[in-house]
N, C-alpha and C. Protein backbone atom coordinates (compact mmCIF):
# COMPACT_ATOMS: atom_id res chain seq x y z
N UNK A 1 -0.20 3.05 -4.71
CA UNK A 1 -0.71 2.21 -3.65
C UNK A 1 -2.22 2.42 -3.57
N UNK A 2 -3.04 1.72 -3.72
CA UNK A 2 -4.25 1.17 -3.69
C UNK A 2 -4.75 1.43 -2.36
N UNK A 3 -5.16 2.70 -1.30
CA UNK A 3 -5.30 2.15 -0.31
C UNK A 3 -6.70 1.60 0.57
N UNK A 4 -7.53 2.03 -0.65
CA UNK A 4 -8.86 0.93 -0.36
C UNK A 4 -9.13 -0.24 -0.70
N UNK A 5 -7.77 -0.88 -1.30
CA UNK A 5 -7.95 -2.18 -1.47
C UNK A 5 -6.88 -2.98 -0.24
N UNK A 6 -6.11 -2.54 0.41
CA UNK A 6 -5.68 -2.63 1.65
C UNK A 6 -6.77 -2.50 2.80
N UNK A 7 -7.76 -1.34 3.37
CA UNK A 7 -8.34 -1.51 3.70
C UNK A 7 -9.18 -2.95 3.86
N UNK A 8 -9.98 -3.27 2.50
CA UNK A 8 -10.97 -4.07 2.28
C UNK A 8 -9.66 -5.32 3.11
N UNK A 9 -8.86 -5.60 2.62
CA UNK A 9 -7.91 -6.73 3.12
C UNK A 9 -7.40 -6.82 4.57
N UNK A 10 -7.69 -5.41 5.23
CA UNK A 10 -7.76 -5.27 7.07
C UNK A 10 -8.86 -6.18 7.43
N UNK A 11 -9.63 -5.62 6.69
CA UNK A 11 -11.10 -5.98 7.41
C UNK A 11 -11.03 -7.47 6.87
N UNK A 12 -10.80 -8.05 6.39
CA UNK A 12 -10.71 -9.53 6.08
C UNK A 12 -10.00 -10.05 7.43
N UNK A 13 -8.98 -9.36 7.49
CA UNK A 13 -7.71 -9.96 8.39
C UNK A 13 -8.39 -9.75 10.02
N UNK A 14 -9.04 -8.67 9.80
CA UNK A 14 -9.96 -8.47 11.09
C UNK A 14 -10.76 -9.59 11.89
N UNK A 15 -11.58 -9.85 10.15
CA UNK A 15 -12.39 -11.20 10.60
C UNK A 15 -12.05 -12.52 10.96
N UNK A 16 -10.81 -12.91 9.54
CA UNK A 16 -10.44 -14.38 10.48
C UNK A 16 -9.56 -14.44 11.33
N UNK A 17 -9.26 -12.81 12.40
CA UNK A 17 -8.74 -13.71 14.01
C UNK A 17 -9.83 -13.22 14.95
N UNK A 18 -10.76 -13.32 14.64
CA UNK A 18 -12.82 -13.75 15.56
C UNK A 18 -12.86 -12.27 15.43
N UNK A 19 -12.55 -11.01 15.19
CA UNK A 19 -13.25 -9.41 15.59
C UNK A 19 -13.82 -9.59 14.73
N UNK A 20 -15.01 -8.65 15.21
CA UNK A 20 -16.21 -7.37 14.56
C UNK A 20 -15.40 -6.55 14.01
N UNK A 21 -15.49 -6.25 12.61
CA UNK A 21 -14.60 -4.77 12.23
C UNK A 21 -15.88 -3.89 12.31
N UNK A 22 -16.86 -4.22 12.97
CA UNK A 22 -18.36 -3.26 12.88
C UNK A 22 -18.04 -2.36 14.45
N UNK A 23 -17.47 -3.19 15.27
CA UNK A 23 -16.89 -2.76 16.97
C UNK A 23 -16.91 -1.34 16.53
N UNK A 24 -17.32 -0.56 17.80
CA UNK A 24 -17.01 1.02 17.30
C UNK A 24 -15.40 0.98 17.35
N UNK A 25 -14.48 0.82 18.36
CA UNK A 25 -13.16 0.49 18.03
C UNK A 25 -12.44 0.25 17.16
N UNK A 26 -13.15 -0.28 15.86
CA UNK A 26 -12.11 -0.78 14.80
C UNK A 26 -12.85 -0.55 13.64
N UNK A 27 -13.83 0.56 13.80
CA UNK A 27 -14.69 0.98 12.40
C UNK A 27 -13.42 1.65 11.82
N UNK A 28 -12.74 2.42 12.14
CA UNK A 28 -11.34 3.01 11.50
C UNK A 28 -10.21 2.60 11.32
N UNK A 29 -10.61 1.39 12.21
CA UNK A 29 -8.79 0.57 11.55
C UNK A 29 -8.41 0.68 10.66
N UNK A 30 -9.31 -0.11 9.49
CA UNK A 30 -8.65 -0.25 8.15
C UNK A 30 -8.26 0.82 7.46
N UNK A 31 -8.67 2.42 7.57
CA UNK A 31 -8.25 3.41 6.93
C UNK A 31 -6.67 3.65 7.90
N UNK A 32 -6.70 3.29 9.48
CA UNK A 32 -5.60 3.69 9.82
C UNK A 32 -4.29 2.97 9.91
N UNK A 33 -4.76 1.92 9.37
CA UNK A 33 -3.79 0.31 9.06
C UNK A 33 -2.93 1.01 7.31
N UNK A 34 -4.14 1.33 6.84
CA UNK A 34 -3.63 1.93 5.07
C UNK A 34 -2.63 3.28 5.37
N UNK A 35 -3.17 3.87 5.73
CA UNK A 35 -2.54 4.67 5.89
C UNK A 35 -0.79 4.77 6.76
N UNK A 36 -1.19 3.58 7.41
CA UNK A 36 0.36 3.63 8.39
C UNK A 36 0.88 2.99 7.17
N UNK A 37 0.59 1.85 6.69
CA UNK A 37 1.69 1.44 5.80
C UNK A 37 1.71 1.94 5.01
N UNK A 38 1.22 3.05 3.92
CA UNK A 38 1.75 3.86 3.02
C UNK A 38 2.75 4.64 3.67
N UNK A 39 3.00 5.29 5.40
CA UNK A 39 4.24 5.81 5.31
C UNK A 39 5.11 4.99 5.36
N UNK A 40 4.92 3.84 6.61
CA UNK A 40 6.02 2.82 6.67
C UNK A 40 6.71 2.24 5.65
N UNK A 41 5.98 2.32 3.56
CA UNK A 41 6.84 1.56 3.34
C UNK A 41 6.92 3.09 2.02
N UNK A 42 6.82 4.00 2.56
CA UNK A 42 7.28 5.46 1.67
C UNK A 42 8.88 5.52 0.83
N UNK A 43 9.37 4.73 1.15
CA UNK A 43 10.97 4.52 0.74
C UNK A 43 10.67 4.26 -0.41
N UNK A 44 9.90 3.19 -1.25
CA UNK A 44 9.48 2.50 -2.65
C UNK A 44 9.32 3.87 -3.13
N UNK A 45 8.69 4.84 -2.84
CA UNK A 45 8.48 5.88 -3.63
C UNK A 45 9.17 7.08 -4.04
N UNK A 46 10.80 6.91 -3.11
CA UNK A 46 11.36 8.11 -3.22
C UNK A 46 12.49 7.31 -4.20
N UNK A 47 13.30 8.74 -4.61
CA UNK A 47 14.52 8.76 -5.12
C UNK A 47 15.48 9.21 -4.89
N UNK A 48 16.68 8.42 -4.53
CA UNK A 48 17.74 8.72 -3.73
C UNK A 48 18.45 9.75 -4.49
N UNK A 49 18.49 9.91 -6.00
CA UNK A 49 18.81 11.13 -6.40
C UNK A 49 18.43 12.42 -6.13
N UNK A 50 16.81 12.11 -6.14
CA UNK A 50 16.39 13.62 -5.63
C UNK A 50 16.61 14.22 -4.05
N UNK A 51 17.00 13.20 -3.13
CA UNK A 51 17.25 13.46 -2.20
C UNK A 51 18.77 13.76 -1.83
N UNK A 52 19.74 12.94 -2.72
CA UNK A 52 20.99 13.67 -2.75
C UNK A 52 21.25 14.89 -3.39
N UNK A 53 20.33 15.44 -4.19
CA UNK A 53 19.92 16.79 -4.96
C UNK A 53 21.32 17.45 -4.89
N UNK A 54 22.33 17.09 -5.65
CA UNK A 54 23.97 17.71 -6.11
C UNK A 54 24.24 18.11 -4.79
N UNK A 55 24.10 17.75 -3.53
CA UNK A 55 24.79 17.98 -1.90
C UNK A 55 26.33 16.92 -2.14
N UNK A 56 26.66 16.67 -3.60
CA UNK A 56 28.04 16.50 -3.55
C UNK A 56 29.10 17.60 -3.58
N UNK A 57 30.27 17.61 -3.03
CA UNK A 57 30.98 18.86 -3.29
C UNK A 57 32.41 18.46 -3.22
N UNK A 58 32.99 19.17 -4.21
CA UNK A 58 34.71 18.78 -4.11
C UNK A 58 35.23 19.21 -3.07
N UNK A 59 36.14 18.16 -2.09
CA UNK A 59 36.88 18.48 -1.26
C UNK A 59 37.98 17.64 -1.28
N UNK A 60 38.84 18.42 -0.86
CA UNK A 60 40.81 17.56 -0.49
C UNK A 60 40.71 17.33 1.11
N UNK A 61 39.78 16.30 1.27
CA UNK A 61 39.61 15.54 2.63
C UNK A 61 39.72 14.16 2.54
N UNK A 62 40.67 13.59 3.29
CA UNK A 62 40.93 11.62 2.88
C UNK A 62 41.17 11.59 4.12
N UNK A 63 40.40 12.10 5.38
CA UNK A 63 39.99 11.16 6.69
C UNK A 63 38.89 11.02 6.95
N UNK A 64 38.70 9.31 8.01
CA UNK A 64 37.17 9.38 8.25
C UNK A 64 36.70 10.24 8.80
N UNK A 65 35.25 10.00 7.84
CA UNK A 65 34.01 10.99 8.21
C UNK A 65 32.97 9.94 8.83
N UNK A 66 32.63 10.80 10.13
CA UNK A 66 31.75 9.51 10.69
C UNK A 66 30.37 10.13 11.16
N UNK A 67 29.32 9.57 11.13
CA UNK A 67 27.95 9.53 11.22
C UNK A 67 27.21 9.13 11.91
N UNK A 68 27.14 8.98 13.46
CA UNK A 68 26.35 7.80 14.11
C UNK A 68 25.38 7.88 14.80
N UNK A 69 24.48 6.62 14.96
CA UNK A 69 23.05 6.79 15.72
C UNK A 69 22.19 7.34 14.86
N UNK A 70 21.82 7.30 14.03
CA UNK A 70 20.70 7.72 13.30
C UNK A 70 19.79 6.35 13.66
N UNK A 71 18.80 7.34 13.76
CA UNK A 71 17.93 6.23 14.33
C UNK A 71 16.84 5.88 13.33
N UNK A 72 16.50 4.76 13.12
CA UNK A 72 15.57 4.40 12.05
C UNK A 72 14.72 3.26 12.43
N UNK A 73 13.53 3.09 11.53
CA UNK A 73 12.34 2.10 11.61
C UNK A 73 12.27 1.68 10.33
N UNK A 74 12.05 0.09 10.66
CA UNK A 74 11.31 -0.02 9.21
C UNK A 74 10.98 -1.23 10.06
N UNK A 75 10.25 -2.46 8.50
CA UNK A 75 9.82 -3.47 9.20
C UNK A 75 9.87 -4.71 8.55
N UNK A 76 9.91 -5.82 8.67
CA UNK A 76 10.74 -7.02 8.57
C UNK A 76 9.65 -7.68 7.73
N UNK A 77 10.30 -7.99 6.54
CA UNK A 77 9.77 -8.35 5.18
C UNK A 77 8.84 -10.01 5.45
N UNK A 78 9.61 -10.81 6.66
CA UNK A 78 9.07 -12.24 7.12
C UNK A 78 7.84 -12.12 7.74
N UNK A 79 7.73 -11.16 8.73
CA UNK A 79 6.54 -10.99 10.00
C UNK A 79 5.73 -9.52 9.60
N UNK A 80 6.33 -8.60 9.05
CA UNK A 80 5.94 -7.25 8.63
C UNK A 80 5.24 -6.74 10.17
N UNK A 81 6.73 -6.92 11.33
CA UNK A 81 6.62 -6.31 12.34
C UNK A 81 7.67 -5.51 12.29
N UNK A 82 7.99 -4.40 13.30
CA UNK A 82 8.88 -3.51 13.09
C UNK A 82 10.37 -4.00 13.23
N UNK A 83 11.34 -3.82 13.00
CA UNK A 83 12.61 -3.57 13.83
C UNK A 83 13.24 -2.00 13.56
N UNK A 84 13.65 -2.12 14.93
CA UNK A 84 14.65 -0.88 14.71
C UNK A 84 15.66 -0.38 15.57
N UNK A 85 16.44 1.03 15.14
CA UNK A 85 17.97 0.70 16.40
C UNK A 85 18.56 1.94 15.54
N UNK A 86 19.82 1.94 15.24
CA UNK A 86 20.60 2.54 15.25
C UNK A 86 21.69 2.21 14.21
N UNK A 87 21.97 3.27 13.07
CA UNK A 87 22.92 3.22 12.18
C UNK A 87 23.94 4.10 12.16
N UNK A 88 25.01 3.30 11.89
CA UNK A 88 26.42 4.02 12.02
C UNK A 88 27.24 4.21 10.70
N UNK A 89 27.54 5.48 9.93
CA UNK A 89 28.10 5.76 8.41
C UNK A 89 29.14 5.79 8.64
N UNK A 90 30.27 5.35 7.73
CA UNK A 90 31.38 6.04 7.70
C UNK A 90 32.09 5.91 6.43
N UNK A 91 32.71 6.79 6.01
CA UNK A 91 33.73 6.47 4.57
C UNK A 91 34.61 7.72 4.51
N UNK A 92 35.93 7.43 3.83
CA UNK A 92 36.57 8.14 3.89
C UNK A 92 37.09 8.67 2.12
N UNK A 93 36.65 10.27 2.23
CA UNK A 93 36.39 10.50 0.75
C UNK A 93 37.36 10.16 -0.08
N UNK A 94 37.16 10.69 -1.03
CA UNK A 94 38.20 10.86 -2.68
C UNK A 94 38.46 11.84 -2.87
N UNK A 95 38.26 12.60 -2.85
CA UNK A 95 37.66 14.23 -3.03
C UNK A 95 36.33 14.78 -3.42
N UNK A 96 35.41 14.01 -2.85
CA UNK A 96 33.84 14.35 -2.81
C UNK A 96 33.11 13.80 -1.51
N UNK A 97 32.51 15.43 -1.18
CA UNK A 97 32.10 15.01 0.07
C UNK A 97 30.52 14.84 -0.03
N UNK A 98 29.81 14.78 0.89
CA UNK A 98 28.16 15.20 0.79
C UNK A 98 27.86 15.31 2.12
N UNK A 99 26.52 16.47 2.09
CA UNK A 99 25.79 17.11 2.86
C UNK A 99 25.58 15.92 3.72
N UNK A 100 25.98 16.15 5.57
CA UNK A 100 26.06 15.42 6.66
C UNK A 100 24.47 14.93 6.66
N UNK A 101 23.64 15.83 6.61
CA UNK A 101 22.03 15.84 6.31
C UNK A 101 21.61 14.47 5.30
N UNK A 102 22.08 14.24 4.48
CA UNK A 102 22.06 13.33 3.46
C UNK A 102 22.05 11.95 3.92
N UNK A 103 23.47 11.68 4.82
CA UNK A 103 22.92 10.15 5.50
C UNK A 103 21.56 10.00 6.46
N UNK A 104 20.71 10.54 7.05
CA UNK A 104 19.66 10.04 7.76
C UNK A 104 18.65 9.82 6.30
N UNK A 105 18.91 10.68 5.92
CA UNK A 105 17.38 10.58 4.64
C UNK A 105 18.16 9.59 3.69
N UNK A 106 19.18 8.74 2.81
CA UNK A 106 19.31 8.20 2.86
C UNK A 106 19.29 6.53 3.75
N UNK A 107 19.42 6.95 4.83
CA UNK A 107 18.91 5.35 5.85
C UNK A 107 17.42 5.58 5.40
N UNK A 108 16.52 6.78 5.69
CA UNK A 108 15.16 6.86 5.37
C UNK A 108 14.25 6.13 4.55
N UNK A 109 15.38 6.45 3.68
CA UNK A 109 14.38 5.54 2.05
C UNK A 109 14.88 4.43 1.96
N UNK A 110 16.18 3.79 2.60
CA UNK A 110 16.03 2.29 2.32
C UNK A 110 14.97 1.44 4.05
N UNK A 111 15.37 1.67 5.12
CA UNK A 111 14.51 1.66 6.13
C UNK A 111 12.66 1.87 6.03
N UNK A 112 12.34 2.55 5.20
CA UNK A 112 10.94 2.37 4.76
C UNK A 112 10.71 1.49 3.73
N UNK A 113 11.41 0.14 3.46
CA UNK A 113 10.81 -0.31 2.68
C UNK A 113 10.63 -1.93 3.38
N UNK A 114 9.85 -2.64 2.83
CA UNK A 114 10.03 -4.00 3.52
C UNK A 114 11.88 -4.82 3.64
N UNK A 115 12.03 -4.85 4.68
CA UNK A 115 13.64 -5.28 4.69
C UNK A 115 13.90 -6.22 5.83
N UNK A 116 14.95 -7.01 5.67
CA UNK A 116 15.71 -7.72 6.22
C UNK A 116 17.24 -6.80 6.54
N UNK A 117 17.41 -6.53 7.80
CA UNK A 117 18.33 -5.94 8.37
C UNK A 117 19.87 -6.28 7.03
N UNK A 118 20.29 -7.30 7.24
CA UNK A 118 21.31 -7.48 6.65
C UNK A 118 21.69 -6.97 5.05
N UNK A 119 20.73 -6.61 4.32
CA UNK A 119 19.94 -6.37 3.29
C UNK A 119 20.03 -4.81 2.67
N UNK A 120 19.71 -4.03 4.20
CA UNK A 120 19.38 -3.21 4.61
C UNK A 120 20.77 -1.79 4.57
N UNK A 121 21.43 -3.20 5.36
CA UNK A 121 23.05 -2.65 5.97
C UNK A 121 23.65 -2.67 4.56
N UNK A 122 23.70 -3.21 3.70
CA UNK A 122 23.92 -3.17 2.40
C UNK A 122 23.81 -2.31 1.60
N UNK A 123 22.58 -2.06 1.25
CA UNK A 123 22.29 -1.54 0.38
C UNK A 123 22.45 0.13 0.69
N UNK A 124 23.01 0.17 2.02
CA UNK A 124 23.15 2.01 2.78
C UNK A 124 24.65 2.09 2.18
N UNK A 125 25.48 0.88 2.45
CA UNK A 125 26.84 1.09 2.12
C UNK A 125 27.02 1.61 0.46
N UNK A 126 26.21 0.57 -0.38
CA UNK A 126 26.37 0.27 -1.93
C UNK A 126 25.84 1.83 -2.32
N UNK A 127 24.93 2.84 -1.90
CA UNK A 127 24.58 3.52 -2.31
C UNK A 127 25.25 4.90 -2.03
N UNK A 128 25.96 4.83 -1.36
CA UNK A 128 27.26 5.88 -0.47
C UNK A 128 28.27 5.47 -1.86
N UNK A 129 28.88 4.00 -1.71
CA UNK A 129 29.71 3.86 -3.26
C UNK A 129 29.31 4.33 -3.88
N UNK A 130 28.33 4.19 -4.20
CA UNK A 130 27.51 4.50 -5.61
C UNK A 130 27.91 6.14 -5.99
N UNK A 131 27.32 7.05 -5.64
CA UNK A 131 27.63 8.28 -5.27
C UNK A 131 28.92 9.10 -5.25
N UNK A 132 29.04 8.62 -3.79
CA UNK A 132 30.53 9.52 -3.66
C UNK A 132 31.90 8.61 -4.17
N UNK A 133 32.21 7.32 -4.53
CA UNK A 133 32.91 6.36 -5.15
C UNK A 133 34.63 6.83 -4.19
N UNK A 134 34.02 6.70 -2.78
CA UNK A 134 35.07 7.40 -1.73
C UNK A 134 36.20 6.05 -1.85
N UNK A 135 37.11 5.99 -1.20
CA UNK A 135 38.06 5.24 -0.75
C UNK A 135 37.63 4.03 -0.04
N UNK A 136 36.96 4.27 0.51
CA UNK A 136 35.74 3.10 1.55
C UNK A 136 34.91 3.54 2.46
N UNK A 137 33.63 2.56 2.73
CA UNK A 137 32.26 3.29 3.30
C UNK A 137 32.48 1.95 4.46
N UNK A 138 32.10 2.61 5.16
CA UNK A 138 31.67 1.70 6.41
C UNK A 138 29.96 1.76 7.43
N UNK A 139 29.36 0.30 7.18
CA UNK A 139 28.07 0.70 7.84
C UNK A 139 27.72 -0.34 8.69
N UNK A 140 27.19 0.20 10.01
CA UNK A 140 26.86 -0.96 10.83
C UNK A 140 25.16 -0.72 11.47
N UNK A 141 24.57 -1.38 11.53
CA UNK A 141 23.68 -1.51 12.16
C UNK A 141 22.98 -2.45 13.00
N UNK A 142 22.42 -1.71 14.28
CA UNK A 142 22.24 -2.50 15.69
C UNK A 142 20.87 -2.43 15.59
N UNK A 143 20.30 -3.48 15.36
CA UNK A 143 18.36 -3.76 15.67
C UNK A 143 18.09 -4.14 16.62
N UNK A 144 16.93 -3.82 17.40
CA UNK A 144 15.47 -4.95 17.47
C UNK A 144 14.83 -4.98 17.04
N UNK A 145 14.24 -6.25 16.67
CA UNK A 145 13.56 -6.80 15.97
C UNK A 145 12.04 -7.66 16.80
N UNK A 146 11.01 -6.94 16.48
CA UNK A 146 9.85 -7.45 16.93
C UNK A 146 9.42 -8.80 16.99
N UNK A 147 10.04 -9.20 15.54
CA UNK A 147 9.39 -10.46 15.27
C UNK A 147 10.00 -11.94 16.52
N UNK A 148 11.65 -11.08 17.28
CA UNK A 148 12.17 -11.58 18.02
C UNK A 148 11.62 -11.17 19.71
N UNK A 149 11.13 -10.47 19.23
CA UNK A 149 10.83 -10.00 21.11
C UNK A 149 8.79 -10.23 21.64
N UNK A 150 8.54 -9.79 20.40
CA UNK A 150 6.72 -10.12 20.92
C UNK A 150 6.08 -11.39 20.41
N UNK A 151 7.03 -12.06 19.66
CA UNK A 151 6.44 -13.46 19.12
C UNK A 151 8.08 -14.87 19.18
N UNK A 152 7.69 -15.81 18.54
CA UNK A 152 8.58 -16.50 18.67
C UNK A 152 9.27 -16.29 19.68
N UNK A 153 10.49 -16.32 19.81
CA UNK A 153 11.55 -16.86 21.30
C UNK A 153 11.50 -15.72 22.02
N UNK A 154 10.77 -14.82 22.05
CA UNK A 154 10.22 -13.96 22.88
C UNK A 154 11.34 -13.30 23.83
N UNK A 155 12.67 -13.10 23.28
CA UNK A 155 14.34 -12.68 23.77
C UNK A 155 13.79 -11.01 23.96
N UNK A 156 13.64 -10.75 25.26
CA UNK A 156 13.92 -8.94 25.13
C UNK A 156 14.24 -8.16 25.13
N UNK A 157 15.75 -8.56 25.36
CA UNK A 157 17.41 -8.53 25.30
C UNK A 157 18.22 -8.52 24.17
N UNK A 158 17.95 -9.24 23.21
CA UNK A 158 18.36 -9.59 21.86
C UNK A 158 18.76 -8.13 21.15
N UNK A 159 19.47 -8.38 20.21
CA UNK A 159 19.92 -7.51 19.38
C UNK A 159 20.61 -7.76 18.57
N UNK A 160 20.54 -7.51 17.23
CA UNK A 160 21.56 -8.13 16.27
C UNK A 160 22.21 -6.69 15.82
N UNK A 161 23.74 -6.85 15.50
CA UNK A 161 24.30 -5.90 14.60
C UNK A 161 25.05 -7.02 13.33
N UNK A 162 24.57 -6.10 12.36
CA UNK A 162 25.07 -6.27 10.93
C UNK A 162 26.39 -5.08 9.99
N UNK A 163 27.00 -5.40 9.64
CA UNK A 163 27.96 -4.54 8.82
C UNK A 163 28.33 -4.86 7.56
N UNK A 164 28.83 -3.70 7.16
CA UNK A 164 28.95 -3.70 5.42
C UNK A 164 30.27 -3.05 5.29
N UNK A 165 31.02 -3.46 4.70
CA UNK A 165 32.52 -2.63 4.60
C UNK A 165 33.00 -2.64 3.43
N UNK A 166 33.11 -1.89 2.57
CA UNK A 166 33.64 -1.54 1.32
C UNK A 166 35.14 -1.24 1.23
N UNK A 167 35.95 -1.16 0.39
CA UNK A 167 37.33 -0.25 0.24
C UNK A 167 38.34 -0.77 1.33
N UNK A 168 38.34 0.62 1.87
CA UNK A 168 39.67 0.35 2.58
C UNK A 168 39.18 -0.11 4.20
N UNK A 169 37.98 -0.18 4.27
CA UNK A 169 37.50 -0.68 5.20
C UNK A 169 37.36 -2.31 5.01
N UNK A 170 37.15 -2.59 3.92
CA UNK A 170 37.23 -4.19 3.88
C UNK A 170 38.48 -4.79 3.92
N UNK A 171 39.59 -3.98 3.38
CA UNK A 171 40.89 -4.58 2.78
C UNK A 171 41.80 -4.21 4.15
N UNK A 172 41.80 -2.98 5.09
CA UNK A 172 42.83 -2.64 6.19
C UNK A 172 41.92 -2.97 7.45
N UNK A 173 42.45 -3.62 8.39
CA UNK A 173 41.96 -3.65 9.58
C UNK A 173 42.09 -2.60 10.35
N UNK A 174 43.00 -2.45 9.94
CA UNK A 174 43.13 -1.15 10.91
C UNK A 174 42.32 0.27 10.64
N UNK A 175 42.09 0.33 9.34
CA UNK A 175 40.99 1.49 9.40
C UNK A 175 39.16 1.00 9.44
N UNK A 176 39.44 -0.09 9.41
CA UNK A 176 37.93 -1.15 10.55
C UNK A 176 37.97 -1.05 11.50
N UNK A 177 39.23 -1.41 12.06
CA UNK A 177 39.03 -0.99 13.58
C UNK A 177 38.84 0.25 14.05
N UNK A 178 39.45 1.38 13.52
CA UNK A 178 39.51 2.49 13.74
C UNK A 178 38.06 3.03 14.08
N UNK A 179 36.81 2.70 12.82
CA UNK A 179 35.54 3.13 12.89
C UNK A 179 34.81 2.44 13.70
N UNK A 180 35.38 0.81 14.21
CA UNK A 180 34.18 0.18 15.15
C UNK A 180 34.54 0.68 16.21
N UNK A 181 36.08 1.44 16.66
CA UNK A 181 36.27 1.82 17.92
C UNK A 181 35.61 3.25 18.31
N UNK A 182 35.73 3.95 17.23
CA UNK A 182 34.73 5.59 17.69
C UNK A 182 33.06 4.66 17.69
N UNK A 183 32.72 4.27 17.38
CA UNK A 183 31.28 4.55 16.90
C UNK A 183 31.06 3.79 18.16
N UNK A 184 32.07 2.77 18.89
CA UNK A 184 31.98 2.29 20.23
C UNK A 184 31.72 3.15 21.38
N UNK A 185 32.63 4.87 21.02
CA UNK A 185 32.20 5.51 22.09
C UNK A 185 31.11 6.50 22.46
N UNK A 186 30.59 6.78 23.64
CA UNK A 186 29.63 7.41 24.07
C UNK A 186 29.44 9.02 23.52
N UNK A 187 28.48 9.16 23.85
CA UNK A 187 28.37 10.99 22.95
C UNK A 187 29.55 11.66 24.55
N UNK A 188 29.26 12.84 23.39
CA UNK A 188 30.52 14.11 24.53
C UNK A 188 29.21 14.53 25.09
C-alpha cells in the first residue's frame, strides 16, 4: 500500500468539497486518512492460515459449538463507510475442532477488507468448511450500516441480518433452528 499516494489523493478529495488542506486542522489529515485505511482494510494482508497456525485438533465431539457476538468493523465496498454489529459461528464438528480464539481473528481478516455484508457472511462460513470440513457451519450476521443511517434514507433503526448455512444446517431445520434459537438468547 502506497500510503503517500493516498495521501496526495486526500488532499485532492479535500479540495473538491471547497476545504483548505493548508487549515491548521487538516494539515494531518491525509497522513491520518492513510493510515486509518491501511488498518481498516489490513485483512488483504493477512493469512488465514497463519492465523489458524495448526489450532486444529482431533476430537470425538458432533454437537454444536457456538460462538456469538463477536463484534466486528469493516466498511462497505459502495460508500467506503463503515458497517458493523455482531457475528454469530456455529458448526458442528467431524472430529476436528479449533481454537475458540480462532473465530474472532478469522471474522478479523475477512471484516477488514472492503465488503458487502452478505459477501462477508459467506465467505466466514466457506472458510470454517474449508478448514475444519465439520458436518455443518452456521453464520449469521446483524449490521449497521452507515451508508444507511448518515446518508441516503437516513433509517437509524435499520439493521440487516444475513446468514450462511452449510451441511446439516442447510439440509435439517431443526438443527437451524436449534442455532438461531441459542444465539437468540441473552448472555448468563
Amino acid at each position: 500500500m502506497d500510503l503517500k499516494k493516498i495521501e496526495e489523493n486526500i488532499v485532492s478529495i479535500i479540495k473538491e468539497i471547497g476545504e483548505n488542506p493548508e487549515r491548521e486542522g487538516l494539515l494531518k489529515t491525509p497522513e491520518r486518512v492513510a493510515k486509518a485505511y491501511e488498518f481498516l482494510t489490513k485483512g488483504y494482508k493477512e493469512d488465514i492460515k497463519n492465523v489458524i497456525n495448526g489450532a486444529v485438533f482431533h476430537e470425538e465431539y458432533d454437537e454444536m459449538v457456538i460462538v456469538k457476538d463477536i463484534d466486528f468493523y469493516s466498511l462497505c465496498e459502495h460508500h467506503l463507510l463503515p458497517f458493523y454489529g455482531k457475528v454469530h459461528i456455529a458448526y458442528i464438528p467431524d472430529g476436528k475442532i479449533i481454537g475458540l480464539s480462532k473465530f474472532p481473528r478469522i471474522v478479523e481478516i475477512i471484516a477488514r477488507r472492503l465488503q458487502v455484508q452478505e459477501r462477508m457472511t459467506q465467505e466466514i462460513a466457506a472458510l470454517i468448511d474449508e478448514h475444519l470440513s465439520p458436518i455443518g457451519v452456521g453464520v449469521v450476521v446483524e449490521a449497521y450500516h452507515m451508508c444507511m443511517m448518515m446518508r441516503g434514507v437516513e433509517k437509524q433503526n435499520s439493521f440487516t441480518i444475513t446468514s450462511a448455512m452449510h451441511g446439516n444446517f442447510k439440509q435439517d431445520a431443526r438443527t437451524r433452528s436449534e442455532f438461531l434459537n441459542l444465539i437468540s438468547h441473552k448472555r448468563i
